[in-house]
N, C-alpha and C. Protein backbone atom coordinates (compact mmCIF):
# COMPACT_ATOMS: atom_id res chain seq x y z
N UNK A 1 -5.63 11.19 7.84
CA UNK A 1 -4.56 10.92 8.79
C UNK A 1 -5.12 10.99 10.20
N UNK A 2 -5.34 9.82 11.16
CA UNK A 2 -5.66 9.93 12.36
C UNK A 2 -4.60 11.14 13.12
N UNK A 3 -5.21 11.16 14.68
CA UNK A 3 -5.14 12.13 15.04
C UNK A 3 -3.77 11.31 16.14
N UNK A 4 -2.76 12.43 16.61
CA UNK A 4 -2.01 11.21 17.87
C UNK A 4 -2.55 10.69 18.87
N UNK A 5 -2.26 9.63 18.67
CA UNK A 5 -2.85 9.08 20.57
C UNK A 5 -1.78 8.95 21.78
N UNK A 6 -0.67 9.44 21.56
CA UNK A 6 0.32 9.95 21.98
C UNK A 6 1.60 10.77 21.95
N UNK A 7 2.54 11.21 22.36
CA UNK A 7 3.28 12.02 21.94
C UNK A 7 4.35 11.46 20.67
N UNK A 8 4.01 10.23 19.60
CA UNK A 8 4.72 9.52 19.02
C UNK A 8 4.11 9.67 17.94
N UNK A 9 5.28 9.59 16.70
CA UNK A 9 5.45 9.78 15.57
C UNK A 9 5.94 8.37 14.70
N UNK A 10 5.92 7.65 13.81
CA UNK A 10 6.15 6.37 12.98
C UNK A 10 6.75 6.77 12.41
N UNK A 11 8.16 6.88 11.88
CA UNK A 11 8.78 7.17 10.75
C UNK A 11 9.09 5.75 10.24
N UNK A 12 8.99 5.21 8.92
CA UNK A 12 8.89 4.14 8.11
C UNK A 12 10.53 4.10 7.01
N UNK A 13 11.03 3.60 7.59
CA UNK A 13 12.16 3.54 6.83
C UNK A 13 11.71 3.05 5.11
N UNK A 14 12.06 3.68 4.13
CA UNK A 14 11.85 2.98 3.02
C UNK A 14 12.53 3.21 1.92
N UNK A 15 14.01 3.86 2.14
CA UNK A 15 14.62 4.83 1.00
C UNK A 15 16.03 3.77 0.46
N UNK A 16 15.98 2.53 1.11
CA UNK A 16 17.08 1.56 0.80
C UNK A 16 16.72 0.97 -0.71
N UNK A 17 18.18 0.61 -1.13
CA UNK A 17 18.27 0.41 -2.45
C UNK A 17 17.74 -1.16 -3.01
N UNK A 18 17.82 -1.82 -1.77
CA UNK A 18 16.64 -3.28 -1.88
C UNK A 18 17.66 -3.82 -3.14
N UNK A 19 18.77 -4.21 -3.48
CA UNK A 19 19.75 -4.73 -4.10
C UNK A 19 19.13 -6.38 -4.34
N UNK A 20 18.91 -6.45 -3.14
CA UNK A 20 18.71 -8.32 -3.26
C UNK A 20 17.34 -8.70 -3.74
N UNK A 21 16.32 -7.89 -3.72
CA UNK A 21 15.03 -7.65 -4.01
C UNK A 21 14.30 -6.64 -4.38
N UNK A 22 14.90 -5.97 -5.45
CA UNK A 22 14.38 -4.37 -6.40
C UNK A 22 12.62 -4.62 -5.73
N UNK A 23 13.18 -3.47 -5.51
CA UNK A 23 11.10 -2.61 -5.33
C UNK A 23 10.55 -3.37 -4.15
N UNK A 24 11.40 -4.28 -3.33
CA UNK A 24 10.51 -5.06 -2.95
C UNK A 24 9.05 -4.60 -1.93
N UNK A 25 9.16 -3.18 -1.59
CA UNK A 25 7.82 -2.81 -0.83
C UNK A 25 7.23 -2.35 -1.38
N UNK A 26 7.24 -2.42 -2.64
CA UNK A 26 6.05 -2.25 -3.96
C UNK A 26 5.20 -3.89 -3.99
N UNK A 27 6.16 -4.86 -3.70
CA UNK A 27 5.65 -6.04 -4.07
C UNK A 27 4.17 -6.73 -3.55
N UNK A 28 2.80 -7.00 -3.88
CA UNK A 28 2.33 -7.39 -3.10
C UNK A 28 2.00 -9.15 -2.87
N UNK A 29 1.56 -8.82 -0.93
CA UNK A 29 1.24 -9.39 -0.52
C UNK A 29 -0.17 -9.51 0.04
N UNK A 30 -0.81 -10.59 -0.44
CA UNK A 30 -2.21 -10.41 0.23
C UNK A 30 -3.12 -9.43 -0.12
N UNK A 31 -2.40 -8.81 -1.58
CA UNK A 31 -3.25 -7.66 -2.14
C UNK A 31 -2.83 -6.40 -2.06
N UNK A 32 -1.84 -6.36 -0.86
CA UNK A 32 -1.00 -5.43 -0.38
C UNK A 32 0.05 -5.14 -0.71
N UNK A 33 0.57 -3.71 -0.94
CA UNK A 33 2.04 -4.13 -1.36
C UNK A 33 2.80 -4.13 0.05
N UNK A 34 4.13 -4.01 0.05
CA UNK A 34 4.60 -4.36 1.68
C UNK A 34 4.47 -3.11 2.71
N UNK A 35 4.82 -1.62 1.69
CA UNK A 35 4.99 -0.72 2.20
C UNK A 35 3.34 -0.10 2.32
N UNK A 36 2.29 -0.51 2.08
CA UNK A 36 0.99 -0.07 2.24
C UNK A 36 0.63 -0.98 3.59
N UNK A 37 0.84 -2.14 3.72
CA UNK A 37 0.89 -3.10 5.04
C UNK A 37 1.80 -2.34 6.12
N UNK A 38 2.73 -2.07 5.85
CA UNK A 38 3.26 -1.48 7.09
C UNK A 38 2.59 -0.07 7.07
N UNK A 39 2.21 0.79 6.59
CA UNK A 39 1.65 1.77 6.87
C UNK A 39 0.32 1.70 7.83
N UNK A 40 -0.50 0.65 7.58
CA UNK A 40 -1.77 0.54 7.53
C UNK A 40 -1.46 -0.08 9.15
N UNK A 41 -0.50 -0.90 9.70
CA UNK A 41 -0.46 -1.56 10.89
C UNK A 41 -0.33 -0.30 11.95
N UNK A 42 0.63 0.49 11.94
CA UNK A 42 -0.03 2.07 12.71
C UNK A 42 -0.55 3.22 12.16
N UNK A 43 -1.24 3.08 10.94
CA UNK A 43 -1.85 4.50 11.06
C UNK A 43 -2.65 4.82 11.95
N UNK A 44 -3.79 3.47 12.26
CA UNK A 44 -4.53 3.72 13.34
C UNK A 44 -4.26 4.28 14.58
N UNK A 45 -3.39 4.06 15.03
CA UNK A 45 -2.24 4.21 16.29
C UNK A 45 -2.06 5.79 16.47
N UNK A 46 -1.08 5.86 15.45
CA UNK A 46 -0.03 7.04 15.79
C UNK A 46 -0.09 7.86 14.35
N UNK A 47 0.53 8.82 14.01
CA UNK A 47 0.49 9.36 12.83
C UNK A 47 1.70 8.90 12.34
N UNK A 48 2.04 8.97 11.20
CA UNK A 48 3.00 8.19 10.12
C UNK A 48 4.05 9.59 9.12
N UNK A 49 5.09 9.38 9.50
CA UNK A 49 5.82 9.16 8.23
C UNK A 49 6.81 8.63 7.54
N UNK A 50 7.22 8.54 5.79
CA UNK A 50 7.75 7.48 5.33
C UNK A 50 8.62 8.57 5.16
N UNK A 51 10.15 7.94 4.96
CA UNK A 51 11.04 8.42 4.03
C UNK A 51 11.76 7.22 3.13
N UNK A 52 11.90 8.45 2.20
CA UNK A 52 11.69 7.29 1.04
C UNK A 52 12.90 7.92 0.09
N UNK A 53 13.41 7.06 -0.58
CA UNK A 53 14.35 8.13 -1.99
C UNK A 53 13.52 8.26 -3.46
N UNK A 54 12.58 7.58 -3.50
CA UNK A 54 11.70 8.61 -4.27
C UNK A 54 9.99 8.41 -4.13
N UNK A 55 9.00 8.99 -4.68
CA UNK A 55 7.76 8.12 -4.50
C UNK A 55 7.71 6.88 -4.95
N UNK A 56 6.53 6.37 -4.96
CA UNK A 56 6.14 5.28 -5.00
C UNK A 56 4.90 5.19 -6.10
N UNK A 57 4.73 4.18 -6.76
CA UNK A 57 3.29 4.13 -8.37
C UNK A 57 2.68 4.69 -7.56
N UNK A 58 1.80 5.53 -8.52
CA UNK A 58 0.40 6.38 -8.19
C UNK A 58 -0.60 5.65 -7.33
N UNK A 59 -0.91 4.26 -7.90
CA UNK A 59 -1.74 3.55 -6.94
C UNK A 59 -1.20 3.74 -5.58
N UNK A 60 -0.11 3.50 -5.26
CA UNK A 60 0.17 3.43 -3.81
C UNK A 60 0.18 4.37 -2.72
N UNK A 61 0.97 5.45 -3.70
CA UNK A 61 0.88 6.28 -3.43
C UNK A 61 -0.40 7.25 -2.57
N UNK A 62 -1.40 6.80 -3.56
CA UNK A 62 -3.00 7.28 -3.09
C UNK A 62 -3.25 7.01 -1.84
N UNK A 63 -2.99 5.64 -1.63
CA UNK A 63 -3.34 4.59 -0.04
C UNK A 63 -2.49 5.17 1.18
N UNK A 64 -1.59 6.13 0.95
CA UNK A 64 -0.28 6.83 1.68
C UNK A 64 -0.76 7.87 2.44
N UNK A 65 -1.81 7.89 3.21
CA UNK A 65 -2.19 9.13 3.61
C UNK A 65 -1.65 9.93 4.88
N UNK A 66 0.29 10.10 4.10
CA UNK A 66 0.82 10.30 5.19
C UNK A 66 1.59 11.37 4.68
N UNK A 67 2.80 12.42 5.38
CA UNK A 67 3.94 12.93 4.46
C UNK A 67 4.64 11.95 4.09
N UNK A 68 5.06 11.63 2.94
CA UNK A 68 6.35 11.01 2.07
C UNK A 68 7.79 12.26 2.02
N UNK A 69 8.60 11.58 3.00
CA UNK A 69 9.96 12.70 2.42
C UNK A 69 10.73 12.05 1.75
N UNK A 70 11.37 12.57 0.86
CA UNK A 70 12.18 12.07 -0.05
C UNK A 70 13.83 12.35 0.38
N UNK A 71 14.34 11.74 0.76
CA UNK A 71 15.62 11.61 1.42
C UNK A 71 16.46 12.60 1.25
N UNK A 72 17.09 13.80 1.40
CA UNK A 72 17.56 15.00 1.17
C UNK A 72 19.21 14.57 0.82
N UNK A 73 19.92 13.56 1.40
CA UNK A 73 21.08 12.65 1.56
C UNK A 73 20.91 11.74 0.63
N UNK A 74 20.75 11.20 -0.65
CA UNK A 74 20.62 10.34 -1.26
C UNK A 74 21.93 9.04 -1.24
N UNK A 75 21.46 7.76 -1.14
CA UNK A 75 22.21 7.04 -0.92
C UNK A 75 23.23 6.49 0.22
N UNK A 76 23.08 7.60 1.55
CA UNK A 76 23.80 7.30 2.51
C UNK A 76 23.50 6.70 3.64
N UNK A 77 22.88 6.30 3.54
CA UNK A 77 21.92 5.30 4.30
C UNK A 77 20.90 5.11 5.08
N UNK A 78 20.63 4.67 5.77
CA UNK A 78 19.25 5.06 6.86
C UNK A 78 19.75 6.19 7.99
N UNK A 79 20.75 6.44 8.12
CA UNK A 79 20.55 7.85 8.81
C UNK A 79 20.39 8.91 8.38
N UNK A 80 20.91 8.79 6.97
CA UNK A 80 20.19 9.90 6.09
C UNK A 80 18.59 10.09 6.28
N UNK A 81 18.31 8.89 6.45
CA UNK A 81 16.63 8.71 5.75
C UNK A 81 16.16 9.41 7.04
N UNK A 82 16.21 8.50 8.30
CA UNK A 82 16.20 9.27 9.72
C UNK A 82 16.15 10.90 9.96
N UNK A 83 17.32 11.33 9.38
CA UNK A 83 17.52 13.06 9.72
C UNK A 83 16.16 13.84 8.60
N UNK A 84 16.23 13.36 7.27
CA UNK A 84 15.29 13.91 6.41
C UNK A 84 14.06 13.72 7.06
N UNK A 85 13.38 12.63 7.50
CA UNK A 85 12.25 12.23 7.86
C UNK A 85 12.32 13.16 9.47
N UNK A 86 12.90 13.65 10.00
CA UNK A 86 12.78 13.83 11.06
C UNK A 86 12.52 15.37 11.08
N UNK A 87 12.66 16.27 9.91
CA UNK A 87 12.09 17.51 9.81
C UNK A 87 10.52 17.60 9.96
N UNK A 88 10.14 16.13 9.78
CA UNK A 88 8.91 16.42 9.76
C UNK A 88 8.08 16.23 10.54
N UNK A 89 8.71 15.68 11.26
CA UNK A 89 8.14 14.62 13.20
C UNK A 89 8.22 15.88 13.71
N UNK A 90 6.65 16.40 14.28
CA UNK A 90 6.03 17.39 14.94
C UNK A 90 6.08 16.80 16.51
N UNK A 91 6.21 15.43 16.66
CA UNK A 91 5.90 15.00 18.43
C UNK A 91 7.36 15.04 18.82
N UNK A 92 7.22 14.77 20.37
CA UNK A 92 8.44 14.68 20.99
C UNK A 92 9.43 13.73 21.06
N UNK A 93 8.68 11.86 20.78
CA UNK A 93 9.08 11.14 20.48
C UNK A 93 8.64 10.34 18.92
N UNK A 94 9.89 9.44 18.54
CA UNK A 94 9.26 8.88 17.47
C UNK A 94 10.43 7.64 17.23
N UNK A 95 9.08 6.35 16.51
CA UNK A 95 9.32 5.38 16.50
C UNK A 95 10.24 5.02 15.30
N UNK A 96 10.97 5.04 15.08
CA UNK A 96 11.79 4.46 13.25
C UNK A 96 11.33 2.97 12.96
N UNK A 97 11.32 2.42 12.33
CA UNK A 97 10.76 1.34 11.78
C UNK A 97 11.48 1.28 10.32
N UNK A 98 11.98 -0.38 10.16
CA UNK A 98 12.23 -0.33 8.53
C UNK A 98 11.31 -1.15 7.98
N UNK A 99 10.86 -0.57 6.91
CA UNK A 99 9.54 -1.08 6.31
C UNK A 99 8.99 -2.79 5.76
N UNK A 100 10.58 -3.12 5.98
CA UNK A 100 10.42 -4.42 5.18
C UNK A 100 10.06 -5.16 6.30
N UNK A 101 10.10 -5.09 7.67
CA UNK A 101 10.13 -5.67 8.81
C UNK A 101 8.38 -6.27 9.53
N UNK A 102 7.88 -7.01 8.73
CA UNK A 102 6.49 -7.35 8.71
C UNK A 102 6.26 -7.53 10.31
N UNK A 103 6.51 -8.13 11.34
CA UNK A 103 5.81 -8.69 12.52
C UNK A 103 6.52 -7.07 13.62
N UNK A 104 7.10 -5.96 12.87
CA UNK A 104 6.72 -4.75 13.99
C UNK A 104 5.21 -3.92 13.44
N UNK A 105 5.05 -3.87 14.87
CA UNK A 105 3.42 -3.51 14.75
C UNK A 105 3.53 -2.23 16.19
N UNK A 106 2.30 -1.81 16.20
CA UNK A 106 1.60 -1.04 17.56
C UNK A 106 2.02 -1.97 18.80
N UNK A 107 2.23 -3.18 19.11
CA UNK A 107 2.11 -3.35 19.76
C UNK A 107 3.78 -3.32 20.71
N UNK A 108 4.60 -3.41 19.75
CA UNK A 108 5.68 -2.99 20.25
C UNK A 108 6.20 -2.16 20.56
N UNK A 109 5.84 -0.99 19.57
CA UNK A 109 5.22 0.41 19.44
C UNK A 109 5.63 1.04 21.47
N UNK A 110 4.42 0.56 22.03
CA UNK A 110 3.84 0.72 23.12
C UNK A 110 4.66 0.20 24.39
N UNK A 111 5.33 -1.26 23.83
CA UNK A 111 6.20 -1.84 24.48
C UNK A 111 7.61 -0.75 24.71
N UNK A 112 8.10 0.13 23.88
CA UNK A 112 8.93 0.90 23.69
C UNK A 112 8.40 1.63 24.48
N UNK A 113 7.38 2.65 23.72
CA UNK A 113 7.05 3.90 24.80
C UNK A 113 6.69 3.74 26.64
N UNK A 114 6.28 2.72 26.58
CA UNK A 114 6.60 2.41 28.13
C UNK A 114 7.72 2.38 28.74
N UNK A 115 8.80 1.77 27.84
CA UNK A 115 9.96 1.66 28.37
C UNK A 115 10.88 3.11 28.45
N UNK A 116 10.29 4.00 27.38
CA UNK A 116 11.21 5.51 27.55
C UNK A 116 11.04 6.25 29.20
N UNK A 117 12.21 6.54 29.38
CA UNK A 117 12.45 7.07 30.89
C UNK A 117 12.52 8.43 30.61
N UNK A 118 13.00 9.27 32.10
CA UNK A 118 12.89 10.49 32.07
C UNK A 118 14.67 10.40 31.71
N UNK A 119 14.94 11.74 30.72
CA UNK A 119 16.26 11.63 30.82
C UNK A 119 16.93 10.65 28.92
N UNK A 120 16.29 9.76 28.72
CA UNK A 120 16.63 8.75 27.89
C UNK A 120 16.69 9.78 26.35
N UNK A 121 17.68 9.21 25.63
CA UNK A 121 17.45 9.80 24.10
C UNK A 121 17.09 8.63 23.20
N UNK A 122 16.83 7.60 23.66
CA UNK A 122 16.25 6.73 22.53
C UNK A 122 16.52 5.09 23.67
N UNK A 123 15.35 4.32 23.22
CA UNK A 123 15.22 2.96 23.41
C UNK A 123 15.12 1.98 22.27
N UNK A 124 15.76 1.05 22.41
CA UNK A 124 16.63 0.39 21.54
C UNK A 124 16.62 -1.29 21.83
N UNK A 125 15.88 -2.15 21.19
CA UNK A 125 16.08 -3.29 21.45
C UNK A 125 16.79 -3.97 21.06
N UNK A 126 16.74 -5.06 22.11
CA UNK A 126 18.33 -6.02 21.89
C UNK A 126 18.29 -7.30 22.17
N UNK A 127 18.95 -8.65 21.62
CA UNK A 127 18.54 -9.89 21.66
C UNK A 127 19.92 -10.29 21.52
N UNK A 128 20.17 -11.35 21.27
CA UNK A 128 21.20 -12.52 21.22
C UNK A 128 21.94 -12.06 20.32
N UNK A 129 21.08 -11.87 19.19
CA UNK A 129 22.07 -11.24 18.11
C UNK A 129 22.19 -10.05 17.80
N UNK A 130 22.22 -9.10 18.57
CA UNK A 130 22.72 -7.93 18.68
C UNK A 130 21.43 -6.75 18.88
N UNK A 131 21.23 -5.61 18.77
CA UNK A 131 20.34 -4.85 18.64
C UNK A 131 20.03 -3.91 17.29
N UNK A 132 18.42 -3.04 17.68
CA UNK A 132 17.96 -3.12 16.28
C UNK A 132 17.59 -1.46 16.14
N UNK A 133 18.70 -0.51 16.39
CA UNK A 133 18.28 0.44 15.85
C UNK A 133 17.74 1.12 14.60
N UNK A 134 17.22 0.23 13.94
CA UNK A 134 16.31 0.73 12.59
C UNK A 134 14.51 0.03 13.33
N UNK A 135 14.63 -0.49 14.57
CA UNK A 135 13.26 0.05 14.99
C UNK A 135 13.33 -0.17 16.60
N UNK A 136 13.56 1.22 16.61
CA UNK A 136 13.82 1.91 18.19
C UNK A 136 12.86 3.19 18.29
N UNK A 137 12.89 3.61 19.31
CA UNK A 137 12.45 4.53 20.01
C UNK A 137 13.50 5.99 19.96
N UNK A 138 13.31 7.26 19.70
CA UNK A 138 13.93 8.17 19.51
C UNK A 138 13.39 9.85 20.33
N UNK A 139 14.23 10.35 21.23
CA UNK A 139 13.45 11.73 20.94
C UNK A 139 13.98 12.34 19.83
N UNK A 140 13.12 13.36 19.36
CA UNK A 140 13.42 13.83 18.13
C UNK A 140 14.42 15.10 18.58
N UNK A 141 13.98 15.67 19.30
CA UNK A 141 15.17 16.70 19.66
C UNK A 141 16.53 16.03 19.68
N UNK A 142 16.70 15.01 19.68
CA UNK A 142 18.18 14.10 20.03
C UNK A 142 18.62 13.74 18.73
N UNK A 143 17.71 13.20 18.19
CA UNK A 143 18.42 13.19 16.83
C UNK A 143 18.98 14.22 16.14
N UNK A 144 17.92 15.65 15.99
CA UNK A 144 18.25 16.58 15.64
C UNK A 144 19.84 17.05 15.71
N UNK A 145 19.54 16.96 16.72
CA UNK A 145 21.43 17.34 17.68
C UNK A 145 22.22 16.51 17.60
N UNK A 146 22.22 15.29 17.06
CA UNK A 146 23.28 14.66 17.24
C UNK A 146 23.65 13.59 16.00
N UNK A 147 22.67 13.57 15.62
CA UNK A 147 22.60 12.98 14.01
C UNK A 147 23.33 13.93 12.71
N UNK A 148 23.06 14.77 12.94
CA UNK A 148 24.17 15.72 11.83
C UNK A 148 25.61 15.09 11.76
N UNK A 149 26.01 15.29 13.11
CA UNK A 149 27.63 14.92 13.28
C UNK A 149 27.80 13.54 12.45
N UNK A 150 27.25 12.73 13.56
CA UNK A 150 27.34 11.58 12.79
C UNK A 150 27.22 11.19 11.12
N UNK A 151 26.15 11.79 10.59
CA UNK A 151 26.00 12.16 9.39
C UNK A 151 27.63 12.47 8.50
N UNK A 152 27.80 13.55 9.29
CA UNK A 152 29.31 14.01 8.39
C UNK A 152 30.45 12.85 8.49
N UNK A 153 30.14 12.24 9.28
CA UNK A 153 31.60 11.73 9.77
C UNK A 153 31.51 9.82 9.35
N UNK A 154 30.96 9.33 10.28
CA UNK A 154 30.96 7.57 9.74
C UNK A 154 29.82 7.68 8.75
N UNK A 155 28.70 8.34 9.20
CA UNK A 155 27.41 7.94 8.67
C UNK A 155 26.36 7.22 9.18
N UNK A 156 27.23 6.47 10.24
CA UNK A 156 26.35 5.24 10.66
C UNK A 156 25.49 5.66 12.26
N UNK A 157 23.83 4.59 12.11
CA UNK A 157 23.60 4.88 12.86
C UNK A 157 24.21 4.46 14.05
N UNK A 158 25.23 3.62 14.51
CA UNK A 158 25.24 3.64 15.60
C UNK A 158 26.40 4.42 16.27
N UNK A 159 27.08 5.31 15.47
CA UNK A 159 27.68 6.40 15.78
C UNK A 159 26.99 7.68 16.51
N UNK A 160 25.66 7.67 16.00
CA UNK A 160 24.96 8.07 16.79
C UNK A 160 24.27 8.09 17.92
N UNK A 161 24.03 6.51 18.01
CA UNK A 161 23.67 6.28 19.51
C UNK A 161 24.58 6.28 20.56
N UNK A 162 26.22 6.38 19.80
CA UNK A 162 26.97 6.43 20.84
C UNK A 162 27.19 7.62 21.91
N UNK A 163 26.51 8.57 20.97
CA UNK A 163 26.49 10.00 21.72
C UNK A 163 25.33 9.95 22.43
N UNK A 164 24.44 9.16 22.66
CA UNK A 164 23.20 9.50 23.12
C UNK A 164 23.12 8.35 24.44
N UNK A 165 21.76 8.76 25.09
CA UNK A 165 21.27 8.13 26.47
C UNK A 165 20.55 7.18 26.23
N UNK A 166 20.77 5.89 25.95
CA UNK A 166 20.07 4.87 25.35
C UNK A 166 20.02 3.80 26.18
N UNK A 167 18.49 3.49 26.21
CA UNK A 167 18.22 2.54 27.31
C UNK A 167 17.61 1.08 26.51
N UNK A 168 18.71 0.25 26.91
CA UNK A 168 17.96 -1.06 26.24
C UNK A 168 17.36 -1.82 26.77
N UNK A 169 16.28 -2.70 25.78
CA UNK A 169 15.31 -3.50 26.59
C UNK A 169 15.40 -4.76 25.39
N UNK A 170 15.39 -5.82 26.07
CA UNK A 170 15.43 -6.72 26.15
C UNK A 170 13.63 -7.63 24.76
N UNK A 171 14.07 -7.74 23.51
CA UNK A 171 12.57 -8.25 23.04
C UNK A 171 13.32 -9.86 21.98
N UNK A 172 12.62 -10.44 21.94
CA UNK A 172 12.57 -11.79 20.99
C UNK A 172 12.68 -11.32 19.80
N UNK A 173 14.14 -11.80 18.75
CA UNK A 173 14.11 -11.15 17.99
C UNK A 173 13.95 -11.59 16.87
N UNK A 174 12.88 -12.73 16.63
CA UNK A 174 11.91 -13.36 15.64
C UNK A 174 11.06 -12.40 15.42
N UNK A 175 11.24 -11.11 16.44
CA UNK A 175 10.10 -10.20 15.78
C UNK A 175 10.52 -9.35 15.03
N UNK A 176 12.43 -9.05 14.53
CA UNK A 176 12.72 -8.10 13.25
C UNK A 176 13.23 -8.64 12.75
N UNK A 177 12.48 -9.90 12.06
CA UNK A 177 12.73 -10.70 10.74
C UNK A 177 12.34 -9.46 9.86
N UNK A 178 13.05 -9.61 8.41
CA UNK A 178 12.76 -8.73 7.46
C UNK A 178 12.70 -9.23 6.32
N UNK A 179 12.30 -8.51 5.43
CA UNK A 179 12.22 -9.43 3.85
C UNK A 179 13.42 -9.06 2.97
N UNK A 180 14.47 -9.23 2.92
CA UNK A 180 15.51 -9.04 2.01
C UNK A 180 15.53 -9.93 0.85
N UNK A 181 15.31 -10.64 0.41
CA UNK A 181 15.41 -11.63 -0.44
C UNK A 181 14.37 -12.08 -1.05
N UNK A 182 14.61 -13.20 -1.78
CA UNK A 182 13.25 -13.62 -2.52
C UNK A 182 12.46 -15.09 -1.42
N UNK A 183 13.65 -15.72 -0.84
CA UNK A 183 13.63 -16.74 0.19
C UNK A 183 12.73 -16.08 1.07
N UNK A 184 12.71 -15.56 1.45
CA UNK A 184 12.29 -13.95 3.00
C UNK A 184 11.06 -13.55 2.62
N UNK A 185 10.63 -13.44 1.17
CA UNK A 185 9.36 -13.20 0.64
C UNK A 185 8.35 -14.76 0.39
N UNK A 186 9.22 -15.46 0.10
CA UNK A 186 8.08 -16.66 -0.03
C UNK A 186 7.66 -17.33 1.11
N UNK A 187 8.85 -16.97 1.72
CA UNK A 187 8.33 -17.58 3.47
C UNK A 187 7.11 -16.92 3.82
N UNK A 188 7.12 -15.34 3.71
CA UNK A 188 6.54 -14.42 4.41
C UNK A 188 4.96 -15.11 3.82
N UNK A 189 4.69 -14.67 2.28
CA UNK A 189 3.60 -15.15 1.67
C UNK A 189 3.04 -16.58 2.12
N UNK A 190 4.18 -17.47 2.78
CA UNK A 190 3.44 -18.74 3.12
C UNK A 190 3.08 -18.76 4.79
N UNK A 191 3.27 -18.00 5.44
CA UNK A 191 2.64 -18.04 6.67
C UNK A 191 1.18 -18.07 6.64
N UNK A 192 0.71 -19.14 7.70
CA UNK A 192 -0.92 -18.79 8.09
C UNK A 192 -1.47 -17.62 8.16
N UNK A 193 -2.26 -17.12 7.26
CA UNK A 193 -2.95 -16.03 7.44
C UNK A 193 -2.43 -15.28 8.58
N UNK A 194 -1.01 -14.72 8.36
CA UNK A 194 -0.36 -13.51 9.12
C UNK A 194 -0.07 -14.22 10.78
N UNK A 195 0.13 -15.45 10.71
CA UNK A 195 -0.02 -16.15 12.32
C UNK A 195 1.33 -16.55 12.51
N UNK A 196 1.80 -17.13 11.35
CA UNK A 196 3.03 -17.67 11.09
C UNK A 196 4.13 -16.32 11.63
N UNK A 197 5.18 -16.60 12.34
CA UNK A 197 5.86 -15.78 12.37
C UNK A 197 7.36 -15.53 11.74
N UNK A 198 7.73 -15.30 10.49
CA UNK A 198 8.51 -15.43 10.28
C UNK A 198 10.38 -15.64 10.49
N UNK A 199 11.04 -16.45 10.38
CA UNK A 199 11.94 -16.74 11.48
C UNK A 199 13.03 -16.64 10.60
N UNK A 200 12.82 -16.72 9.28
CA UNK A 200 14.49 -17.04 8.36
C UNK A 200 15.22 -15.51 8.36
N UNK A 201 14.26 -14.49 8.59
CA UNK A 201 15.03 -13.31 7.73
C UNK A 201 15.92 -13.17 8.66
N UNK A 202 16.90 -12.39 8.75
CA UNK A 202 18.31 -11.56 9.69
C UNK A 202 17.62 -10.38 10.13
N UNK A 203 17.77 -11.00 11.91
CA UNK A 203 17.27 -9.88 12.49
C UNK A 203 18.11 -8.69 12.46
N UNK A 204 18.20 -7.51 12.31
CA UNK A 204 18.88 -6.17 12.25
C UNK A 204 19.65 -6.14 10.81
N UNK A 205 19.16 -7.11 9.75
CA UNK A 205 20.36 -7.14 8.56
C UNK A 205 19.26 -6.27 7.73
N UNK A 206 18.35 -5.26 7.57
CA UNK A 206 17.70 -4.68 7.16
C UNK A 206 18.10 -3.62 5.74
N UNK A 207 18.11 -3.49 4.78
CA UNK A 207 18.43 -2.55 3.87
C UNK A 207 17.31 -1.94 3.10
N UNK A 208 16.65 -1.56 4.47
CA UNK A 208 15.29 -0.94 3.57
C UNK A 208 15.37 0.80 3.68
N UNK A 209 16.10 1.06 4.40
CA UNK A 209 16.63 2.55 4.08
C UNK A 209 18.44 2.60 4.67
């Protein structure tokens, strides 16, 4: 496990029930399965962790050289996955990411952490079609505090951001295409050697935790 290169943490959304596409971040691509590709795009970066609702085959597992939490909330959705995964985020800030979401990388990563202010509880991008809190920017102390409630009550994340200091920024949102489907996967597999940018999936329609 690299070491931080900043005060940021990756949490990897991965505990969604994938209805439209069972297992699909088991599936591989390019040799890869999806959820070893998204790992592998920041480990270098930042340190990693997944939450997940259960492990993952042994093979993959191996390539995971991260904590795996196993969702303490089973079934309630990605803010479940969020609060579980977030016992384990040692930095001050941290990135959420849902795993199926191939073209977020480090480099947005960075685009975020630049954008966190003094004061802010999470940065949050936003486009035409709405914004994408399953890969935003978070302090973790904020979640802590304010994610419970929410937890008990709607569930949802953006019940949570309503309590919080959230600063949005503005990104193209061909970049949280996701793979939900089988359509979403063959596209993905037919892009130019990773150049292609995928455009069919629904940006923020994510059910990967």
């Amino acid at each position: 496990m690299p070491a931080a290169t900043s005060d940021v943490t990756v949490v990897l959304l991965a505990g969604g029930e994938a209805t439209r596409l069972p297992r699909k971040l088991e599936r591989t691509d390019h040799g890869d399965p999806l959820i070893v590709r998204a790992y592998e795009r920041f480990a270098p970066h930042y340190p990693v962790v997944i939450s997940a609702s259960a492990t993952f085959a042994p093979e993959i597992d191996d390539r995971l050289d991260c904590p795996i939490v196993i969702d303490r909330w089973s079934k309630r959705g990605p803010l479940a996955g969020m609060l579980s995964a977030f016992a384990a985020v040692e930095t001050k800030l941290a990135l959420v990411v849902a795993a199926d979401m191939p073209h977020v990388d480090a480099d947005l990563a960075r685009e975020l952490l630049d954008a966190f202010g003094v004061g802010d509880d999470a940065v949050v991008p936003e486009h035409l079609h709405g914004v994408e809190p399953l890969c935003a920017m978070y302090d973790r102390a904020a979640v802590l505090r304010i994610a419970p409630h929410a937890l008990r009550t709607s569930g949802a994340v953006h019940e949570m951001l309503a309590g919080m200091r959230v600063r949005y920024v503005a990104v193209e949102p061909a970049r949280f295409a996701n793979v939900n489907t089988r359509g979403d996967w063959n596209r993905m597999r037919e892009r130019d050697d990773g150049s292609e940018i995928l455009t069919h999936g629904t940006p923020g329609g994510s059910n990967s935790a």
